[in-house]
Protein backbone atom coordinates (compact mmCIF):
# COMPACT_ATOMS: atom_id res chain seq x y z
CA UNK A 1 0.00 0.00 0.00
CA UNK A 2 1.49 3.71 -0.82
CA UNK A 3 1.77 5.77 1.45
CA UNK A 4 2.87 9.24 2.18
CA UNK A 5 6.26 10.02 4.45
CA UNK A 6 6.66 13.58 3.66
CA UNK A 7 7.63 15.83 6.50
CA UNK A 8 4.90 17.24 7.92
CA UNK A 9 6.28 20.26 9.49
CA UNK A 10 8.72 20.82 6.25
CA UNK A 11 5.47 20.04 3.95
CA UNK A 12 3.28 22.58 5.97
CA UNK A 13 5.47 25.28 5.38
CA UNK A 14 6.00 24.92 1.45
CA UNK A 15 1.94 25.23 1.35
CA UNK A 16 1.15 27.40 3.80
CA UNK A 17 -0.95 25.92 5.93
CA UNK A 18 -0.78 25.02 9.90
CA UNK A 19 0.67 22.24 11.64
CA UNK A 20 -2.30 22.16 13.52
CA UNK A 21 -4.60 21.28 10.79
CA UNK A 22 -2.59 18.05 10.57
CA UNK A 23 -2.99 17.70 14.35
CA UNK A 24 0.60 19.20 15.66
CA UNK A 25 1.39 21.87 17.94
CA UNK A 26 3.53 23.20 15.50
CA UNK A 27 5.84 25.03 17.55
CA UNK A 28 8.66 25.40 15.91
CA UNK A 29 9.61 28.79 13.50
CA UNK A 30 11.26 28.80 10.70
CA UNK A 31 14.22 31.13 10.37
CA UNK A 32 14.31 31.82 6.55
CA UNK A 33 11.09 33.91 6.62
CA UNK A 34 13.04 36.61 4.51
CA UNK A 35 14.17 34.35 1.65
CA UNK A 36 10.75 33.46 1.42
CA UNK A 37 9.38 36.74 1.23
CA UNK A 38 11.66 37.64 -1.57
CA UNK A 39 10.30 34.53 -3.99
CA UNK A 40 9.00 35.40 -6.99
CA UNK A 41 5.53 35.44 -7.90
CA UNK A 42 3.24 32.54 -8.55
CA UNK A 43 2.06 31.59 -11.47
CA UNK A 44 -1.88 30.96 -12.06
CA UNK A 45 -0.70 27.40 -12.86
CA UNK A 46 1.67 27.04 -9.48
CA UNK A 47 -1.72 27.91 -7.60
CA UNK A 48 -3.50 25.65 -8.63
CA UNK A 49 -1.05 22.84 -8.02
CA UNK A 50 -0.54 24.69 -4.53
CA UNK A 51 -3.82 23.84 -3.81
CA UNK A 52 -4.28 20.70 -4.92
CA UNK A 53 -0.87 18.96 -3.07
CA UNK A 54 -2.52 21.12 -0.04
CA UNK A 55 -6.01 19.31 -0.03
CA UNK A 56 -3.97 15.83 -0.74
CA UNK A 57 -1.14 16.17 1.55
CA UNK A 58 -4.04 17.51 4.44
CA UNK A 59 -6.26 14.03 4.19
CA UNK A 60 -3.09 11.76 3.08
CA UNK A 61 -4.47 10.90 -0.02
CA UNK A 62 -1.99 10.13 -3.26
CA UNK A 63 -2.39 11.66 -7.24
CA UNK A 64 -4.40 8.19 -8.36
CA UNK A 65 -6.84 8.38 -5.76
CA UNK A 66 -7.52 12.15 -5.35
CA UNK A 67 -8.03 11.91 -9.05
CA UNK A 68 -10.89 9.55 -8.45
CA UNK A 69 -12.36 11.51 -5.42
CA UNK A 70 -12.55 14.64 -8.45
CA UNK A 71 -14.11 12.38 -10.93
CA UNK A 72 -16.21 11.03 -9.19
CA UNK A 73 -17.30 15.07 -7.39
CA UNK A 74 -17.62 16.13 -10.86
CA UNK A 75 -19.97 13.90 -11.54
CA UNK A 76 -22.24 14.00 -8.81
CA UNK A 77 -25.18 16.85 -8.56
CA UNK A 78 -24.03 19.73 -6.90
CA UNK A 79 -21.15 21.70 -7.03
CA UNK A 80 -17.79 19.76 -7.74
CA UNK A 81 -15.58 21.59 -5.41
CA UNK A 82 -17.91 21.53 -2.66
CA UNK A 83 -18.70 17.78 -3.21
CA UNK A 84 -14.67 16.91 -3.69
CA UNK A 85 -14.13 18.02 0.23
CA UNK A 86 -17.46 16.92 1.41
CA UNK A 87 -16.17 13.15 -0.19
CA UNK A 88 -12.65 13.62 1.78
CA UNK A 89 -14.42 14.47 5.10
CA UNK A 90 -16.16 11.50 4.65
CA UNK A 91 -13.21 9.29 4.89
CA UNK A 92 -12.90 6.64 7.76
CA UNK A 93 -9.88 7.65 9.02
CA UNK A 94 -10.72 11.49 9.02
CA UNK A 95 -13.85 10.83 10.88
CA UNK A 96 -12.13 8.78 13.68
CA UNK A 97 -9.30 11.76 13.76
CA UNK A 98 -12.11 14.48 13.99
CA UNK A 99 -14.24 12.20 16.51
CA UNK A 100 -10.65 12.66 18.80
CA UNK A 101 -9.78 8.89 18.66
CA UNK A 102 -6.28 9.90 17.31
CA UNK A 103 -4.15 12.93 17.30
CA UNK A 104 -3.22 12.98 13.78
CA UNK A 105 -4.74 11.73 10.44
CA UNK A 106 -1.81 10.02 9.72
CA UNK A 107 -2.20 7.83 13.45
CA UNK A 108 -5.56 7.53 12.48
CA UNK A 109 -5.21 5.60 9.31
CA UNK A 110 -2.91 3.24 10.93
CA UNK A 111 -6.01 2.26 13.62
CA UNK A 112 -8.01 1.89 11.19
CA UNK A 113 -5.74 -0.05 8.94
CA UNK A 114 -5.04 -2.57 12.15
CA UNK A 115 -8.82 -3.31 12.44
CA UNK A 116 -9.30 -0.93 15.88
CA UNK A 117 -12.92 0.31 14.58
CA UNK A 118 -16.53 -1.04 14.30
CA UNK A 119 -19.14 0.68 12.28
CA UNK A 120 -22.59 -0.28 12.75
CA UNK A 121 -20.87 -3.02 14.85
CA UNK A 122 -19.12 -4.58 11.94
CA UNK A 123 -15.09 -4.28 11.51
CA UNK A 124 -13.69 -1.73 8.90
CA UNK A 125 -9.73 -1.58 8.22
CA UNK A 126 -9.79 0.52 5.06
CA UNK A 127 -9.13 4.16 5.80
CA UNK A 128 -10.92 5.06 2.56
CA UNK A 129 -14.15 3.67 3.73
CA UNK A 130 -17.04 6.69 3.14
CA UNK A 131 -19.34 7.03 6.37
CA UNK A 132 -23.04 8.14 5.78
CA UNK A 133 -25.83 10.25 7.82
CA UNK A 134 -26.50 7.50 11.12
CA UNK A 135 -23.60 5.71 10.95
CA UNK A 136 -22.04 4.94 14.77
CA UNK A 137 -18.11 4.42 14.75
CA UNK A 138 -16.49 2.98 17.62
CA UNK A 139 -13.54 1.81 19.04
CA UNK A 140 -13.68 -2.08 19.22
CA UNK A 141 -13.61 -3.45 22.97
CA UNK A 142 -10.58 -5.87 22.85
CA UNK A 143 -8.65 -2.39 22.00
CA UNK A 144 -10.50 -0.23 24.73
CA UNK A 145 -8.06 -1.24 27.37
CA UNK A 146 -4.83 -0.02 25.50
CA UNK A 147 -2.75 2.69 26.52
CA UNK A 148 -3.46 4.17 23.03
CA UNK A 149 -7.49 4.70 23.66
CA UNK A 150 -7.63 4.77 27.81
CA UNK A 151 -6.09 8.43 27.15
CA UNK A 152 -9.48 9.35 25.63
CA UNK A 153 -11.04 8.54 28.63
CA UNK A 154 -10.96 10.09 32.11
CA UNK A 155 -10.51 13.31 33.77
CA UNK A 156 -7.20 13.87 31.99
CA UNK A 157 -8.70 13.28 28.70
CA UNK A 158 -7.51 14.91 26.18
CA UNK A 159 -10.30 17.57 24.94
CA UNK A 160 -12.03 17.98 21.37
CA UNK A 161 -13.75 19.92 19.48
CA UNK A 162 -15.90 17.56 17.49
CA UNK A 163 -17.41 18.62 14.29
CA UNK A 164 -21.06 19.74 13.90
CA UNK A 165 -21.93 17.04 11.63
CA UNK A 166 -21.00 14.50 14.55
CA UNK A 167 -21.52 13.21 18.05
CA UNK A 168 -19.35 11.36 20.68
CA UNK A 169 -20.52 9.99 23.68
CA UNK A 170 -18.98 11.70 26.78
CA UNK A 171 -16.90 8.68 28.47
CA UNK A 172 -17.31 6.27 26.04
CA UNK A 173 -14.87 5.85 22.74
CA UNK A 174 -18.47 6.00 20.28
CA UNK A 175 -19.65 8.64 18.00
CA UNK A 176 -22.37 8.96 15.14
CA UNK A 177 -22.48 10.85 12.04
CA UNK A 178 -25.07 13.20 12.42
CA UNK A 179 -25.68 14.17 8.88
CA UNK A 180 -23.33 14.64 6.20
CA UNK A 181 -20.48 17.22 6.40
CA UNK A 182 -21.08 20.11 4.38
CA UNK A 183 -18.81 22.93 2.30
CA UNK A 184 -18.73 25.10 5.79
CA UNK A 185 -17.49 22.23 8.01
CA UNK A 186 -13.93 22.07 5.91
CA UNK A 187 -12.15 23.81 8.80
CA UNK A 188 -8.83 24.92 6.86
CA UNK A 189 -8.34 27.71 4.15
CA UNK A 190 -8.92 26.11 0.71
CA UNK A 191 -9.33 27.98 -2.40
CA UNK A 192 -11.43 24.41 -4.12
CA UNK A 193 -12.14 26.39 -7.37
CA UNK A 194 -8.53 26.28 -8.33
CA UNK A 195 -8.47 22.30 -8.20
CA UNK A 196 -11.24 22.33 -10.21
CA UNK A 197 -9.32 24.49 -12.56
CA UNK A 198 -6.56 22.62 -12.57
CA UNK A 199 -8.22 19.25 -13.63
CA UNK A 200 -10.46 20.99 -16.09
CA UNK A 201 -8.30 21.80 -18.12
């Protein structure tokens, strides 16, 4: 299976987006701040490929597959940039990373990839997997009682802010998809209309 190794505080910078949008503190500063300002302009073209590595690099999703995800937005009713990031959202692993069950994306679709969650009560390992409106995701009890989920639980649990389009149960490692994420719940600065440039043309 591919998968992605890039740096994630190097990778961050070159796009311009926060480390905590990837689920780091991001901390650390970067010293070259005035070679960067002095780069040259982008082109119209180097924007739109800006955005596009963004948006992949954000959910951990490769060229082959993110091509799919716009293929198949395009041809669904609706708007295709809107339905591209609603389809991303939708991802297994995201949803168990924005339901707080792991502290990165990345963490999360290496729990879900080792068989850690139940929907609807039945196993799912592929991080791809899209959730729908009533859905319930859990952690599976034989992995409760790790270290890796007990600090979920507790008075020292680690807080989060759970998306509108989903519940968890306070004290128990369980959420359910409310209804399906929508344009306004992508919580990071994306400019959509320039991936949908980009592959139109």
């Amino acid at each position: 299976m591919a998968k992605n190794t890039q740096p994630i505080a190097k990778r961050c910078e070159a796009l311009g987006i926060s480390p905590a949008v990837m689920g780091y503190n991001g901390k650390k500063s970067n010293k070259r701040t005035a070679k960067n300002q002095m780069r040259k302009k982008k082109s119209e073209y180097a924007l739109q490929l800006q955005e596009k590595q963004k948006v992949k690099f954000i959910y951990g999703v490769l060229e082959k597959q993110f091509r799919l995800y716009y293929e198949k937005a395009e041809r669904a009713p609706g708007v295709t940039g809107d339905n591209l990031l609603t389809s991303l959202e939708r991802r297994l692993d995201n949803v168990v990373f924005r339901l707080g069950f792991a502290m990165t994306r990345r963490e999360a679709r290496q729990l879900v990839n080792h068989g850690h969650f139940l929907v609807n009560g039945k196993r799912v390992n592929i991080p791809s997997y899209q959730v729908k409106a009533g859905d319930v995701i859990e952690v599976k009890a034989s992995s409760r009682s790790s270290v890796q989920f007990k600090r979920f639980l507790g008075e020292d649990a680690i807080v989060v802010s759970v998306p509108a389009w989903m519940e968890r149960e306070k004290e128990a490692l369980k959420g359910t998809i409310t209804r399906l994420p929508e344009r306004a719940d992508v919580d990071f600065p994306v400019e959509e209309h320039l991936i949908v440039e980009l592959y139109s043309k």
